[in-house]
Protein backbone atom coordinates (compact mmCIF):
# COMPACT_ATOMS: atom_id res chain seq x y z
CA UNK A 1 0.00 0.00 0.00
CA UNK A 2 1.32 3.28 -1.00
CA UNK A 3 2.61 5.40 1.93
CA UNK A 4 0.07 8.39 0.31
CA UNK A 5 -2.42 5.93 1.75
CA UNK A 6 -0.93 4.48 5.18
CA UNK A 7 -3.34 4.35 7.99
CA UNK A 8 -0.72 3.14 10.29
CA UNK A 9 2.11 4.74 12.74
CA UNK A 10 6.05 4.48 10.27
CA UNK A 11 6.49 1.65 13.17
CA UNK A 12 3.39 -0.97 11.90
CA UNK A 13 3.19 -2.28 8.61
CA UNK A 14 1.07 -4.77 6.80
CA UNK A 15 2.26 -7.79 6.07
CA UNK A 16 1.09 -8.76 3.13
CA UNK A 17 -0.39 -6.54 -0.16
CA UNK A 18 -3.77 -6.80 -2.47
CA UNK A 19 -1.57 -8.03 -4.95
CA UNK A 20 -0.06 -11.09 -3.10
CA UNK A 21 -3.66 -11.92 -2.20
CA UNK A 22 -4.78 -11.58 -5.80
CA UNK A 23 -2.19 -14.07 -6.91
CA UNK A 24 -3.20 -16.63 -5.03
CA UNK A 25 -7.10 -15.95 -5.00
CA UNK A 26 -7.43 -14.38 -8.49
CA UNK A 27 -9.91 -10.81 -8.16
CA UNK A 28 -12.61 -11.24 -6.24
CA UNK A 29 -15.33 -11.99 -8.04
CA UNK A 30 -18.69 -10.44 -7.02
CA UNK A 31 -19.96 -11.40 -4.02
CA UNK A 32 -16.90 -13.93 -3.07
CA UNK A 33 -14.68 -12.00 -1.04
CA UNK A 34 -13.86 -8.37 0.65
CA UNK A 35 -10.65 -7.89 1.49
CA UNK A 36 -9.75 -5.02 4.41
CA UNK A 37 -6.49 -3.85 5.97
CA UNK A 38 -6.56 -3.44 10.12
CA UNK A 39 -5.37 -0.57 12.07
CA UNK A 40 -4.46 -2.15 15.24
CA UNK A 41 -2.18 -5.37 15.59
CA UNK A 42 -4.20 -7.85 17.55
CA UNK A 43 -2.75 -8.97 21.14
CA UNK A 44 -2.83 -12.82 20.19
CA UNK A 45 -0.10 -12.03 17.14
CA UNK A 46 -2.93 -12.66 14.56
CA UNK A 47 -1.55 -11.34 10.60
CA UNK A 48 -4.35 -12.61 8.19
CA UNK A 49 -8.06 -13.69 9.05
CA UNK A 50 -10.82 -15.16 7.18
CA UNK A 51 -14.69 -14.94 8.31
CA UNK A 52 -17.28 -17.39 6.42
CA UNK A 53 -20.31 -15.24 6.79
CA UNK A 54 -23.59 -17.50 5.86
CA UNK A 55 -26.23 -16.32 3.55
CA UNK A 56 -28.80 -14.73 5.29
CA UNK A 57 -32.55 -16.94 4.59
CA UNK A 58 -34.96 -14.61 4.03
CA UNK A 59 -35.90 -12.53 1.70
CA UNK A 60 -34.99 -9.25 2.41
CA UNK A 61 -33.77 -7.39 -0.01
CA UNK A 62 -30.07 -5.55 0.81
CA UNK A 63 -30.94 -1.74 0.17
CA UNK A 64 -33.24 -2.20 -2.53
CA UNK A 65 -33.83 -4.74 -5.10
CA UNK A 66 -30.87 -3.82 -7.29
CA UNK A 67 -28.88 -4.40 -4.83
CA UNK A 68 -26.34 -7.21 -4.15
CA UNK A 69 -25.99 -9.04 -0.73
CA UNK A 70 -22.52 -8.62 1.44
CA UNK A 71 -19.78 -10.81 0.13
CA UNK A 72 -19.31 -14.12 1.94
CA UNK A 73 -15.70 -14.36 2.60
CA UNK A 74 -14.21 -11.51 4.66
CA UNK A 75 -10.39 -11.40 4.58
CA UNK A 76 -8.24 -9.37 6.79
CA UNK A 77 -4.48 -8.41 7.19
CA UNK A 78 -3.34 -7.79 10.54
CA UNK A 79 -0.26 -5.01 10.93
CA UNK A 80 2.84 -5.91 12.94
CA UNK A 81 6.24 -3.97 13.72
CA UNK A 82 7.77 -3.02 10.21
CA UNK A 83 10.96 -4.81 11.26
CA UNK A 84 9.35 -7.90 11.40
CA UNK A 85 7.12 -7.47 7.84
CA UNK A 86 9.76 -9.38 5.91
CA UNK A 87 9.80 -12.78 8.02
CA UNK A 88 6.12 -12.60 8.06
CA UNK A 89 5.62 -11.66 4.51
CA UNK A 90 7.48 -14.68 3.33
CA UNK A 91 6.06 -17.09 6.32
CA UNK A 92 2.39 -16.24 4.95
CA UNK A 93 2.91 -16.36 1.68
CA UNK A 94 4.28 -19.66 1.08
CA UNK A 95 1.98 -21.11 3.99
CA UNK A 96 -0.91 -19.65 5.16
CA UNK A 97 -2.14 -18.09 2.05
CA UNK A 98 -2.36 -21.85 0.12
CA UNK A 99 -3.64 -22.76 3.01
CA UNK A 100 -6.41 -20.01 2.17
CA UNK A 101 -7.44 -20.48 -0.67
CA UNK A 102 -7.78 -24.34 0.15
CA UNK A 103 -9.73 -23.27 3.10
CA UNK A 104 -11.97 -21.14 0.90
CA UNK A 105 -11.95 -23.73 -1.67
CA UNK A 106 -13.48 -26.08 1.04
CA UNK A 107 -16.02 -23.61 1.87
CA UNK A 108 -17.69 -23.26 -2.14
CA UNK A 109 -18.05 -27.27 -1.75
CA UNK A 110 -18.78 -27.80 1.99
CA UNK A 111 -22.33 -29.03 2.48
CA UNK A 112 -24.76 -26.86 3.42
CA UNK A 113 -25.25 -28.10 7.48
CA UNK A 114 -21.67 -26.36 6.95
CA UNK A 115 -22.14 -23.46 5.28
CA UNK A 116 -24.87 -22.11 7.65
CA UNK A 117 -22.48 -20.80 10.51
CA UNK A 118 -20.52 -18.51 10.65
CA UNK A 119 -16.50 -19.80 10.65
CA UNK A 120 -13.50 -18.22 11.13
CA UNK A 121 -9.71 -19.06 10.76
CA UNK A 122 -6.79 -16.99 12.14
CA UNK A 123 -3.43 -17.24 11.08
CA UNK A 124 0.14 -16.40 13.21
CA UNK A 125 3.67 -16.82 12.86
CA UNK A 126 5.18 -20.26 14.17
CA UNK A 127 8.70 -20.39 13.59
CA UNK A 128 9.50 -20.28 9.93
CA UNK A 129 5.90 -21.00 9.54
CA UNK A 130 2.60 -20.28 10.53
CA UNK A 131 -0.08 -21.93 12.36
CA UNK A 132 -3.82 -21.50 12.30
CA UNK A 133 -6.48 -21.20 14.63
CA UNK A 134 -10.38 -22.25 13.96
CA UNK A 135 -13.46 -20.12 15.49
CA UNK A 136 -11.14 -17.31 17.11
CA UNK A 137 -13.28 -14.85 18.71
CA UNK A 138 -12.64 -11.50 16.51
CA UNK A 139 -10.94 -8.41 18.29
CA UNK A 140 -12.86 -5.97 19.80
């Protein structure tokens, strides 16, 4: 993200960009996923989130009848110290975001019993690596 557009303190940066999202996901198609940059690191040392949001059965209509509903996959990326961006960047990129897009692979072909909960999936550093956490509560 250009600095024009930081939202952060020169001592936080994000770990990871739209673009190295987009390379593994593709563009988000509409209504697939929204992706969104935090302001705050989170105390458990969370860097990238995902949120299955279910589709809401009724039949409202979201803000009129042209409208579309919200997007079903959230995605978020989690700042940490800018010293650390590099380790992270590479740790999540060649682990957690595969992991990802398997995860939201799953989630297009998961039965529907499935699909009508919310889920959530947190990834952290481990290491070299990263490690993931299902159902985290979100920060507040």
């Amino acid at each position: 993200m250009p600095a024009r557009n930081r939202r952060l303190p020169r001592d936080q940066s994000w770990p990871l960009t739209t673009t190295d999202i987009r390379t593994v996901l593709g563009v988000p198609e509409a209504g697939v996923y929204s992706l969104s940059f935090h302001e705050r690191p989170m105390d458990d040392g969370t860097l990238l989130t995902v949120i299955w949001n279910p589709p809401i059965s009724s039949n409202y209509s979201f803000a009129g009848s042209h409208s579309s509903p919200p997007r079903s996959v959230g995605i978020g990326i989690v700042p940490l110290p800018a010293t650390d961006r590099a380790e992270a960047r590479n740790a999540l990129r060649q682990h957690a975001l595969p992991e990802l897009a398997a995860w939201i692979d799953a989630v297009r072909h998961a039965p529907e019993t499935w699909t009508l909960t919310q889920r959530r999936r947190s990834w952290r550093l481990a290491g070299n690596s990263t490690a993931y956490r299902d159902d985290w509560q979100p920060y507040q």
